[in-house]
Protein backbone atom coordinates (compact mmCIF):
# COMPACT_ATOMS: atom_id res chain seq x y z
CA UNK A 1 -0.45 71.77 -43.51
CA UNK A 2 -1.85 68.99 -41.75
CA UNK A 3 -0.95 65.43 -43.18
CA UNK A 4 -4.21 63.18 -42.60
CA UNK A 5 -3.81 59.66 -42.70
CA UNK A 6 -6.31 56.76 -42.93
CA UNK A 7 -4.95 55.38 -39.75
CA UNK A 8 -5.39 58.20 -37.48
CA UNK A 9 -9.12 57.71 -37.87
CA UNK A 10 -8.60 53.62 -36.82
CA UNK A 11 -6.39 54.74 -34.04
CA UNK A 12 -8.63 57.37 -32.93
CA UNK A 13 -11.83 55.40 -33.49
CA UNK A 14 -13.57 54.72 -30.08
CA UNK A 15 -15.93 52.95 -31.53
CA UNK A 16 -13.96 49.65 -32.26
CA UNK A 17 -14.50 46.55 -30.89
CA UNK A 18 -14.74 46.00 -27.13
CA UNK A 19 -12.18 45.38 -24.66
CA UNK A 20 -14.22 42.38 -23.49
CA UNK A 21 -13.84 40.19 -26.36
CA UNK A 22 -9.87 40.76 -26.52
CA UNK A 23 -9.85 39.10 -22.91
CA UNK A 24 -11.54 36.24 -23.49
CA UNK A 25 -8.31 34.30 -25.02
CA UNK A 26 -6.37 35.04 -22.21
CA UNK A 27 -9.20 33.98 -19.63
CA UNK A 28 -9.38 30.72 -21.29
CA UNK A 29 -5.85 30.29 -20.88
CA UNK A 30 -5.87 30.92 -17.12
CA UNK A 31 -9.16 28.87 -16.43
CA UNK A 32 -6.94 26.04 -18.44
CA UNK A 33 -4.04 26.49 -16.04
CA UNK A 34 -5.89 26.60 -12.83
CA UNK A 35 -7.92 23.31 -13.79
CA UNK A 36 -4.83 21.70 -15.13
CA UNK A 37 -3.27 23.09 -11.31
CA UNK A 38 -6.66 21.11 -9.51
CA UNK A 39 -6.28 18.10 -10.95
CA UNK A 40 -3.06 18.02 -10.47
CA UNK A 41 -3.22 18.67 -6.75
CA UNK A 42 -6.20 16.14 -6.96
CA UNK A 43 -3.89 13.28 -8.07
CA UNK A 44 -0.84 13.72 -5.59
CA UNK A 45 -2.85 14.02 -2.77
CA UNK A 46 -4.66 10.54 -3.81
CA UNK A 47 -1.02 8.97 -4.71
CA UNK A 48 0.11 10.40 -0.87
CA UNK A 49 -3.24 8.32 0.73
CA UNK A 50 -2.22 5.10 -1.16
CA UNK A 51 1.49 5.10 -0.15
CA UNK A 52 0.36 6.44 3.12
CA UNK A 53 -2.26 3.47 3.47
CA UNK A 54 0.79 0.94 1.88
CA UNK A 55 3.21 2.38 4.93
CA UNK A 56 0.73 1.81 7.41
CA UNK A 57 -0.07 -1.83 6.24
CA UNK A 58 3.63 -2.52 6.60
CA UNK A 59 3.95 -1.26 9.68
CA UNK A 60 0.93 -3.57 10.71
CA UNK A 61 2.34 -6.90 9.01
CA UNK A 62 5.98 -5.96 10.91
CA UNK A 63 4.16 -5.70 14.22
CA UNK A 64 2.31 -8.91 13.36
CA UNK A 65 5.70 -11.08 12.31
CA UNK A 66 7.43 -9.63 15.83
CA UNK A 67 4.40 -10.97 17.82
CA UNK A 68 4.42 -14.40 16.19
CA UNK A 69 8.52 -15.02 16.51
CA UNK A 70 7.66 -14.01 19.67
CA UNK A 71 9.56 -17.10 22.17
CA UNK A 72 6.28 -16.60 24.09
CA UNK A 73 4.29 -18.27 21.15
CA UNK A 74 3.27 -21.85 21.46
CA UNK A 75 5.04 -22.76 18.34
CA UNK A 76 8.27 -21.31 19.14
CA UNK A 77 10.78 -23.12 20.87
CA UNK A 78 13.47 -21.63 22.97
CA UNK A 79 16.15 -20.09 20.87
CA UNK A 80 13.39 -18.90 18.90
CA UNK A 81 13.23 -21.99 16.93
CA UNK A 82 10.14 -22.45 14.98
CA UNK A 83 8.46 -25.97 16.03
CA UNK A 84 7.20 -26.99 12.63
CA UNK A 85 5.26 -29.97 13.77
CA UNK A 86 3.49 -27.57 16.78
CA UNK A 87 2.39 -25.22 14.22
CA UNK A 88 1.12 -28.39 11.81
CA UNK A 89 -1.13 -29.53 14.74
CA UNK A 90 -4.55 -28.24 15.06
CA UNK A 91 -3.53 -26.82 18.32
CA UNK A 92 -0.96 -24.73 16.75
CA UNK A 93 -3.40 -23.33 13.79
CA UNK A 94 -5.94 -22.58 16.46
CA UNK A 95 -2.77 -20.36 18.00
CA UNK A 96 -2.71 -18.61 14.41
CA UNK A 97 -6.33 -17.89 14.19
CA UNK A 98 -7.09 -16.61 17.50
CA UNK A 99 -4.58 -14.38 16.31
CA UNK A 100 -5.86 -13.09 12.97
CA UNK A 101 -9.68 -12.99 14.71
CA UNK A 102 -7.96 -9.86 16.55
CA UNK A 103 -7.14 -8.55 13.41
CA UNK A 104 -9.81 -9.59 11.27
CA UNK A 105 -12.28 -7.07 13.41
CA UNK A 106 -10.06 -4.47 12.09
CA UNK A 107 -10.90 -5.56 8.62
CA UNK A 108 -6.99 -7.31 8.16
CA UNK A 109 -6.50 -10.80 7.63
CA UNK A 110 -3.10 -12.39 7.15
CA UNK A 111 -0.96 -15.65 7.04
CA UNK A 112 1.95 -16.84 7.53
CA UNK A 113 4.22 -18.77 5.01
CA UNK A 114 7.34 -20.72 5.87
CA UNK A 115 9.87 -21.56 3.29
CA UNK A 116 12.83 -23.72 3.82
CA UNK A 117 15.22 -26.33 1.00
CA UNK A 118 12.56 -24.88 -2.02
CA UNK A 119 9.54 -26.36 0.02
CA UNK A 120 6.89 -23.74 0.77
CA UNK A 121 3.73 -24.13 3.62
CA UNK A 122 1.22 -21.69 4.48
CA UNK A 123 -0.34 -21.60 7.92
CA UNK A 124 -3.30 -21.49 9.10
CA UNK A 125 -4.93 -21.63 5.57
CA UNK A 126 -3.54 -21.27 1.69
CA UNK A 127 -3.31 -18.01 0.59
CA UNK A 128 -6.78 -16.90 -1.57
CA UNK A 129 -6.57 -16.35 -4.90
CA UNK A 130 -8.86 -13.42 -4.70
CA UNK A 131 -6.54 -10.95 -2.53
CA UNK A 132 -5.00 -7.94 -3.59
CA UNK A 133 -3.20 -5.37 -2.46
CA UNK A 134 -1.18 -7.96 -0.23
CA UNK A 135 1.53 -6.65 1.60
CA UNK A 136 4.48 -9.21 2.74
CA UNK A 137 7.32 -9.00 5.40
CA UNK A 138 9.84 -11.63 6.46
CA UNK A 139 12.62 -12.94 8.67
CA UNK A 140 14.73 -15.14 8.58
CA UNK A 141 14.50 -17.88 11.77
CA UNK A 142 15.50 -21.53 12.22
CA UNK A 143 12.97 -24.31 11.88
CA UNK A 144 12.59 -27.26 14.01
CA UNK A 145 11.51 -30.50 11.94
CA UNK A 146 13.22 -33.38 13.68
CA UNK A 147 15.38 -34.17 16.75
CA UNK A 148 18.37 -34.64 14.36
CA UNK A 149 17.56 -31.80 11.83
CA UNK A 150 16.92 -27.64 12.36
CA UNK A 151 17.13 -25.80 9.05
CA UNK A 152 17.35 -22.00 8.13
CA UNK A 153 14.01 -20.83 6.56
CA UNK A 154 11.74 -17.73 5.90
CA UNK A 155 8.96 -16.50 8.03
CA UNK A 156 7.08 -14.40 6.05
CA UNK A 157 3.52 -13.12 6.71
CA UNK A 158 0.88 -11.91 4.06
CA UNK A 159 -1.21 -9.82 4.90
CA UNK A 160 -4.24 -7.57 2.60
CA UNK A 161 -7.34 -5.61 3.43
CA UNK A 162 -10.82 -7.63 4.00
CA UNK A 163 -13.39 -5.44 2.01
């Protein structure tokens, strides 16, 4: 005798409900995962371009303070002094901006700020309010003010992108 349950006819029922509608949880799920995946991958390689463009700008401002401690400069005195009174003349800011013309057609601007005994001066102009993104890098070098007095101080140039 044959036993005859009411589930063999469920089990055995091909006409249930199709196999497309039992997929469409798990396709969610993986359309989820691969968007989550893109955006992701969207917002590394944008955080790699910003410390990549941050690198580069350092690189720029290092190459920048090396050419202006250069002893070659007119403001540098042998010993590679910084004349403070040179660079205060209108001679020596000229020096500065013929300097940050070259750099300004690459869309860079910079200055340079000199800090010695708590006293801070920024050649060839003050530093704008409106800059961001600045990026700094200093030295430290000796600074000329007087026949009887040469101080240690801070060479630092600031430099940022001109949009």
């Amino acid at each position: 005798m044959q036993r005859h349950s009411p589930w063999n006819n469920f089990i055995q029922d091909e006409k249930a409900t199709s196999e497309e509608f039992t997929s469409l949880p798990a396709l969610t799920v993986v359309v989820i995962g691969f968007t989550l995946f893109v955006a992701l991958l969207a917002r590394t390689y944008s955080a790699y371009e910003t410390r990549a463009d941050i690198l580069e700008n350092y690189k720029i401002t290092a190459g920048i303070v090396s050419k202006l401690t250069n002893p070659n400069c007119l403001y540098i005195r042998p010993g590679g002094i910084v004349d403070l009174a040179t660079l205060q003349t209108l001679e020596g800011r000229l020096a500065l901006n013929s300097t940050r013309h070259e750099y300004q057609n690459s869309s860079i601007d910079f200055i340079v700020r000199i800090n010695w005994n708590n006293i801070a001066e920024d050649f060839p102009i003050e530093l704008p309010e409106t800059t961001t993104d600045r990026v700094a890098v200093s030295t430290f070098i000796d600074v000329y003010l007087n026949e009887a007095c040469t101080i240690p101080a801070k060479f630092t140039v600031i430099l940022w992108r001109i949009d």
